[in-house]
Protein backbone atom coordinates (compact mmCIF):
# COMPACT_ATOMS: atom_id res chain seq x y z
CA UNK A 1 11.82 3.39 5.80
CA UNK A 2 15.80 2.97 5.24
CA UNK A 3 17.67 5.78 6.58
CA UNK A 4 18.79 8.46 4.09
CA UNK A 5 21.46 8.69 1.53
CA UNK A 6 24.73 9.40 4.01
CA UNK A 7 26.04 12.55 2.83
CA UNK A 8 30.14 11.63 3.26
CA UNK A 9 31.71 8.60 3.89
CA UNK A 10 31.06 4.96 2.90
CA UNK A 11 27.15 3.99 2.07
CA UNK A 12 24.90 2.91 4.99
CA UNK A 13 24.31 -1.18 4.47
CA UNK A 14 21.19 -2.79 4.74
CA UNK A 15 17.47 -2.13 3.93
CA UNK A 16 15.87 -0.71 0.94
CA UNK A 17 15.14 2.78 0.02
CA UNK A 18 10.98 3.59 0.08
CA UNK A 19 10.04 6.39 -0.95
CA UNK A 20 6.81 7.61 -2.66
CA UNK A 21 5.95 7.70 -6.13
CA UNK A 22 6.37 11.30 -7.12
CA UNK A 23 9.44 13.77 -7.67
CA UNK A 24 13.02 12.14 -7.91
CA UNK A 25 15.05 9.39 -7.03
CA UNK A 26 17.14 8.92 -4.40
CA UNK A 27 20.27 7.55 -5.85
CA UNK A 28 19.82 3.49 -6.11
CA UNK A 29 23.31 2.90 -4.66
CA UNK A 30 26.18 1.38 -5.84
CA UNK A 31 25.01 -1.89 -4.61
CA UNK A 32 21.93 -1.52 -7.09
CA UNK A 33 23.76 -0.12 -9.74
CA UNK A 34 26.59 -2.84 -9.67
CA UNK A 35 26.80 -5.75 -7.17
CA UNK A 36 29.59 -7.68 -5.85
CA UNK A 37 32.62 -8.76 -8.28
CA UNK A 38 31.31 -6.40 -10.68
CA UNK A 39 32.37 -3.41 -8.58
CA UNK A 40 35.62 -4.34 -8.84
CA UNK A 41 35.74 -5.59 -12.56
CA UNK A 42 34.32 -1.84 -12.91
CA UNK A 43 37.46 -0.42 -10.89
CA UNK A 44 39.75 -2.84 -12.96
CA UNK A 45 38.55 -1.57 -15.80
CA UNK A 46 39.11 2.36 -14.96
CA UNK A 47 42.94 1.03 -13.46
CA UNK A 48 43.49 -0.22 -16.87
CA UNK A 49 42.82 2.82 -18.67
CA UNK A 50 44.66 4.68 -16.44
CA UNK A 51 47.65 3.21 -16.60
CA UNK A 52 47.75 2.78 -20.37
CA UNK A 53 47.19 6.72 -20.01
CA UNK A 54 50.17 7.23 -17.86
CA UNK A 55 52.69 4.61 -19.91
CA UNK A 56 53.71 7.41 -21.96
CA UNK A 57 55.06 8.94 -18.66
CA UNK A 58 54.20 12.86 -19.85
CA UNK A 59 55.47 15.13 -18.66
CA UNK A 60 57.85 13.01 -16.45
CA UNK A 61 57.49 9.20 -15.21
CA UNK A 62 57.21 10.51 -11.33
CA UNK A 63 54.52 12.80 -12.56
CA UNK A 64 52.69 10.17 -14.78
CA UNK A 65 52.67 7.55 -11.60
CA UNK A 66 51.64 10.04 -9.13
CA UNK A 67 48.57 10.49 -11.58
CA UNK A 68 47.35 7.69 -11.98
CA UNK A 69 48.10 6.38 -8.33
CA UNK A 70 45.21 9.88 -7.54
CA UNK A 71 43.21 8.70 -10.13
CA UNK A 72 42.86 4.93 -9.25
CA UNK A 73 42.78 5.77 -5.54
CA UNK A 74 39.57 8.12 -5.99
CA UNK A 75 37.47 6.26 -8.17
CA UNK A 76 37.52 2.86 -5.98
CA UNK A 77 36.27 4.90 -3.11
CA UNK A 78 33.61 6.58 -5.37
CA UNK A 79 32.88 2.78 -6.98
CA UNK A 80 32.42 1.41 -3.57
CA UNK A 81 30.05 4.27 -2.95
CA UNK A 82 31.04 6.86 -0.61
CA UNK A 83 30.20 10.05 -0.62
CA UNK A 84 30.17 12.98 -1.35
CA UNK A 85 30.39 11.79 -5.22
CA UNK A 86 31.68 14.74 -6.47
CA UNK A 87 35.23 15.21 -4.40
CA UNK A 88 36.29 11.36 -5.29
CA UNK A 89 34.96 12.05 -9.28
CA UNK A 90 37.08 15.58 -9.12
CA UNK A 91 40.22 14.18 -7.34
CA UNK A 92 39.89 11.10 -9.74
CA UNK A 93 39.89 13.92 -12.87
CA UNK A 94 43.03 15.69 -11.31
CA UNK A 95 44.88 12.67 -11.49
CA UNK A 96 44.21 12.12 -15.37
CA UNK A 97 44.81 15.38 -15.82
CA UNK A 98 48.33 15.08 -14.53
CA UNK A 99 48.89 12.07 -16.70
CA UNK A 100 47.33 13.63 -19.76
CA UNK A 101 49.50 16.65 -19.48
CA UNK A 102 47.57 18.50 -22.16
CA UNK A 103 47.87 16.12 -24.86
CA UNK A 104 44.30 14.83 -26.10
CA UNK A 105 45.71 11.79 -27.70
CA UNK A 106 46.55 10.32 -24.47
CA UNK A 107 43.97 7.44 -24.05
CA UNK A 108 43.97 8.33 -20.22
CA UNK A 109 40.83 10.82 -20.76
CA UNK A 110 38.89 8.19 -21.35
CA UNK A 111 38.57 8.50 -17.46
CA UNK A 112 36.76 11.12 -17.52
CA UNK A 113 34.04 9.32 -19.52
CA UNK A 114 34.30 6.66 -17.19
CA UNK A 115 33.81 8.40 -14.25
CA UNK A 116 30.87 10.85 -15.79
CA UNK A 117 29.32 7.52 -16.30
CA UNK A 118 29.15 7.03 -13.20
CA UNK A 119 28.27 10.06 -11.41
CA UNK A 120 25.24 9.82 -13.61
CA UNK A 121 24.64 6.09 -12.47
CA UNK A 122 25.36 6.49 -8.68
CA UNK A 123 24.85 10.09 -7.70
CA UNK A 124 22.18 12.64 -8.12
CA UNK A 125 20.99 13.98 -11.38
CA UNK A 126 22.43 17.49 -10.36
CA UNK A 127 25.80 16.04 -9.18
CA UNK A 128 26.01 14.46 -12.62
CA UNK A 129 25.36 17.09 -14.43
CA UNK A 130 27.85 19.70 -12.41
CA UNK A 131 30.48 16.73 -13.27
CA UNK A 132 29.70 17.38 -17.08
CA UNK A 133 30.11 20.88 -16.45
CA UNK A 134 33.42 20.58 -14.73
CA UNK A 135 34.64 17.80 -17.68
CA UNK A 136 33.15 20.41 -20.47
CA UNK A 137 35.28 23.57 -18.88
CA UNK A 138 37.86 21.36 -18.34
CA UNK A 139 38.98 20.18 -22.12
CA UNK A 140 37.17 23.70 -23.44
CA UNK A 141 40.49 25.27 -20.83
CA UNK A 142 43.02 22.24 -22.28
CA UNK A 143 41.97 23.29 -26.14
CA UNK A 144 42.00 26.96 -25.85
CA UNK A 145 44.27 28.00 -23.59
CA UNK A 146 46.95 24.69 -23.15
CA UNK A 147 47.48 23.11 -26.40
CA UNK A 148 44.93 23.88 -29.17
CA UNK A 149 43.96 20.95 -30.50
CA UNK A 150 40.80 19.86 -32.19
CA UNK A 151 40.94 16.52 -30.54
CA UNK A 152 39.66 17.81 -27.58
CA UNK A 153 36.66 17.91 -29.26
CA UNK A 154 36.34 14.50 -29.30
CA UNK A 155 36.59 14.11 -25.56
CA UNK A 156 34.25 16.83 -25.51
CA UNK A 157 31.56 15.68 -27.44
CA UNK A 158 32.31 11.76 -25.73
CA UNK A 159 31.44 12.90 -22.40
CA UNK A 160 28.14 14.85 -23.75
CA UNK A 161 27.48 11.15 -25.04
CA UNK A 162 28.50 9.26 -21.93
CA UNK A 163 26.15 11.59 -19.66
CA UNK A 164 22.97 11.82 -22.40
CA UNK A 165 23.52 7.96 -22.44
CA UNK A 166 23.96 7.62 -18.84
CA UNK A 167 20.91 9.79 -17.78
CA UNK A 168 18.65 7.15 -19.82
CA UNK A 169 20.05 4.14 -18.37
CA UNK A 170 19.71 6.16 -14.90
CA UNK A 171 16.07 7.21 -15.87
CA UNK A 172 14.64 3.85 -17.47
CA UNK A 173 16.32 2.20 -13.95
CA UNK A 174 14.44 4.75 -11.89
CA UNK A 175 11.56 4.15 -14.18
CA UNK A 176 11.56 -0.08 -13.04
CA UNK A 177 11.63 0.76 -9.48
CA UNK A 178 8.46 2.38 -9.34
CA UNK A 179 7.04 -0.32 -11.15
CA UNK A 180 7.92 -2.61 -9.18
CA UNK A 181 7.25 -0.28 -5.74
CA UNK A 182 4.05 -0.14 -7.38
CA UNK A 183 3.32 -3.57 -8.02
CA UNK A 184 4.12 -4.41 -4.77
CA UNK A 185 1.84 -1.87 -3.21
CA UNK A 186 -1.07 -3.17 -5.22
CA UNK A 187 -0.30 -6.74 -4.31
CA UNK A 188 -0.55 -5.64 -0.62
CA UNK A 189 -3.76 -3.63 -0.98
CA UNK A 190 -5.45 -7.25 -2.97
CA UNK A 191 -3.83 -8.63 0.21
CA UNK A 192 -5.68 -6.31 2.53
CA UNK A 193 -8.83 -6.35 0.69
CA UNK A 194 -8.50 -10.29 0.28
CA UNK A 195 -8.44 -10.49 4.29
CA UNK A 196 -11.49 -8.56 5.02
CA UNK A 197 -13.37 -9.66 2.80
CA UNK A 198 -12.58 -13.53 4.23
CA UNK A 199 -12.97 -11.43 7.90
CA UNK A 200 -16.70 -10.32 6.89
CA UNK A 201 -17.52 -13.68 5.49
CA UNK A 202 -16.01 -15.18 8.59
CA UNK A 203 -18.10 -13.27 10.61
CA UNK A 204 -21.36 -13.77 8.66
CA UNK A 205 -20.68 -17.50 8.54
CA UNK A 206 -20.43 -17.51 12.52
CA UNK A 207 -22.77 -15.06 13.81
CA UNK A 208 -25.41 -17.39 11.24
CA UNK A 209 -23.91 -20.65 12.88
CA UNK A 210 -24.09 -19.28 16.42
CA UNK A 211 -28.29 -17.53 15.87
CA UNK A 212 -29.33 -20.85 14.45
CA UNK A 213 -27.44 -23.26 17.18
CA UNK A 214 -28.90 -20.80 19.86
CA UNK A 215 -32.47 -21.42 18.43
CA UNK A 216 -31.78 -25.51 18.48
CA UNK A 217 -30.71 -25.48 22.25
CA UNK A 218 -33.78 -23.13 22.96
CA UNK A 219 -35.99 -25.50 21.32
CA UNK A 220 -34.12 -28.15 23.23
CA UNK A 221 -34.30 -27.06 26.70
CA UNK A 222 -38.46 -26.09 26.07
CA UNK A 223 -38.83 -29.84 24.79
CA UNK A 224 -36.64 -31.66 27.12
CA UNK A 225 -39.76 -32.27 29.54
CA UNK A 226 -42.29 -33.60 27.44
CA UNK A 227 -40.14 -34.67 24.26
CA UNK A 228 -36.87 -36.07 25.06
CA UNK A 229 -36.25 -36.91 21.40
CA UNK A 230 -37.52 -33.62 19.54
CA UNK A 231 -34.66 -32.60 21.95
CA UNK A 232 -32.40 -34.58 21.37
CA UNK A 233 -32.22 -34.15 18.06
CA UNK A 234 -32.48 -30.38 18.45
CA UNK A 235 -28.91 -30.66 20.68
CA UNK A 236 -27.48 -33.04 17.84
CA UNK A 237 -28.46 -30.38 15.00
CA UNK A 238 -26.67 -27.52 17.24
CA UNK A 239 -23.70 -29.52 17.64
CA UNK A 240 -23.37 -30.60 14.13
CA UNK A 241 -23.65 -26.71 13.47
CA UNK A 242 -20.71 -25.92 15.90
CA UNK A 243 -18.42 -28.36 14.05
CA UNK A 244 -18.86 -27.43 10.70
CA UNK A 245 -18.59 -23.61 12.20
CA UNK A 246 -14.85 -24.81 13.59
CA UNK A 247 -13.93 -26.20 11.15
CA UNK A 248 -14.95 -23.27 8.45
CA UNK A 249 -12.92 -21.33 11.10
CA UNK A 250 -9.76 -23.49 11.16
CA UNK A 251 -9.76 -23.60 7.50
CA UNK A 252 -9.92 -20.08 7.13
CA UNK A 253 -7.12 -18.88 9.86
CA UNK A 254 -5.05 -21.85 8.38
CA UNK A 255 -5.02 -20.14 4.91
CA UNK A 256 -4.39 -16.72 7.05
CA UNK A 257 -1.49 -17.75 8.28
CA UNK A 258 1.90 -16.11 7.19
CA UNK A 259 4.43 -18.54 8.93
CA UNK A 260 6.48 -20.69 6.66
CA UNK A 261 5.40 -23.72 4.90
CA UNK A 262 7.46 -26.04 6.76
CA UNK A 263 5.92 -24.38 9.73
CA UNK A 264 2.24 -24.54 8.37
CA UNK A 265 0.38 -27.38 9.76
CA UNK A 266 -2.82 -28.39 8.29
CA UNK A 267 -6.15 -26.97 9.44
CA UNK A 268 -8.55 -29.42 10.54
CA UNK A 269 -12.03 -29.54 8.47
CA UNK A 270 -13.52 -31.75 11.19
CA UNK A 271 -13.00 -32.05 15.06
CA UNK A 272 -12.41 -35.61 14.82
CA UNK A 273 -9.10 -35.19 12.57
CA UNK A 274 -7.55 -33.48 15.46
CA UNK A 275 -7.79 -36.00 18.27
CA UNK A 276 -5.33 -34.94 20.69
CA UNK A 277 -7.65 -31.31 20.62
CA UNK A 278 -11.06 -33.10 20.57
CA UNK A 279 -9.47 -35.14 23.25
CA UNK A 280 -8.72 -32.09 25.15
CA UNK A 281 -11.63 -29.96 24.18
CA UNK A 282 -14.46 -32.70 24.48
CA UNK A 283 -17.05 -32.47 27.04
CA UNK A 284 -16.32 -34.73 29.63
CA UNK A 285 -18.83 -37.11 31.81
CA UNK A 286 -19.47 -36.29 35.63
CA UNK A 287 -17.89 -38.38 37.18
């Protein structure tokens, strides 16, 4: 199990988050949620709209700049991950609100639908909604009390959209990792089950093997006075018994095995297609 969530600071690398079927989510992480160049076509994007906010420099250019300087500087921090996700989304919303200046046709708000975007993708469900809350008192503030102006309920009803929209995304993504944590558990369970059963057939093949060459050499050593060839042939049977036994054995542990396939060598089905072993292993004459 992957450490948690870090609760400041840039994301922990590395691992996967496990966690058990029931309750909610940890956040997937911004490597989930976007990986590599897409991050940054993602912080392009918001730079963009930022700074065709701030080209009507309102109220004054230094003002405008400084804006959307903030802005830019707090979401690629929050893109990239860090936390807490609320500080970088709220410093990121200060900065468009210095550029907007409390005029709702300034394209620059378009932010803050950005950004609740993606505190809905990449945070918590509650940190996404408290964002909404904070964009919702935010333009309710810049209509009554700034500038009336019923555009602001545009921007009002486009973040309600951005988050409803955002949640789904969030929840059908949440949705496909337990599937997938799921079908990977049941794949290892048909793995475990898979192994002992082949470990109780293994062991019903050998203990069979090993009673039945045990009753051969038995009948071999009680017939070795008076009946060399009854025992002979007894010792032959017992030994043809102990290769097929190895070689059900190799077979088996060779399909058991996890290594690599260019690692894998072949088991062998017979003693005699493994000479440098039977070599080895074979009973040797007195000498």
């Amino acid at each position: 199990m992957t450490p948690a969530v870090p609760r400041y600071g840039r994301p922990a690398t590395g691992g996967r988050t496990i966690r058990s079927m029931s309750g909610d989510l940890e956040p997937a992480g911004v490597t989930e949620t976007l990986a590599g160049g897409a991050r940054w076509v993602a912080i392009v994007v918001f730079a963009v709209v930022t700074a065709a906010g701030a080209v009507r420099l309102n109220p004054t250019a230094p003002v405008a700049v400084a804006g959307a300087i903030v802005a830019v500087g707090a979401a690629i921090p929050l893109v990239l991950g860090w936390r807490p996700v609320l500080i970088y989304a709220a410093v990121a919303t200060a900065g468009i609100a210095m550029l907007g200046h409390g005029m709702s046709s300034n394209i620059g708000w378009f932010g803050v639908c950005l950004l609740t975007c993606w505190c809905a993708l990449a945070g918590h469900r509650r940190e996404a909604l408290a964002y909404w809350a904070g964009a919702m008192l935010l333009f309710a503030a810049e209509w009554l009390w700034v500038k009336p102006d019923p555009g602001w309920g545009a921007w009002l009803a486009g973040v309600t959209l951005a988050t409803a929209f955002s949640l789904l995304i969030r929840h059908d993504r949440d949705l496909l990792r337990q599937l997938r944590q799921a079908q990977a558990g049941l794949a290892e369970r048909a793995r475990a089950q898979e192994r002992n059963r082949i470990a109780r057939e293994l062991h019903d093949v050998i203990g069979h093997t090993l009673t039945v060459s045990l009753l051969h050499v038995q009948s071999a050593r009680l017939a070795v006075e008076h009946d060399p060839a009854d025992a002979a042939h007894a010792l032959a049977e017992a030994e043809r018994l102990g290769r097929e036994c190895l070689a059900e054995v190799r077979t088996t542990v060779g399909m058991l095995r996890e290594d690599d396939a260019a690692d894998r060598t072949a088991p062998c089905r017979a003693p005699a297609a493994c000479p440098r072993w039977w070599n080895s292993s074979a009973p040797r004459a007195p000498t």
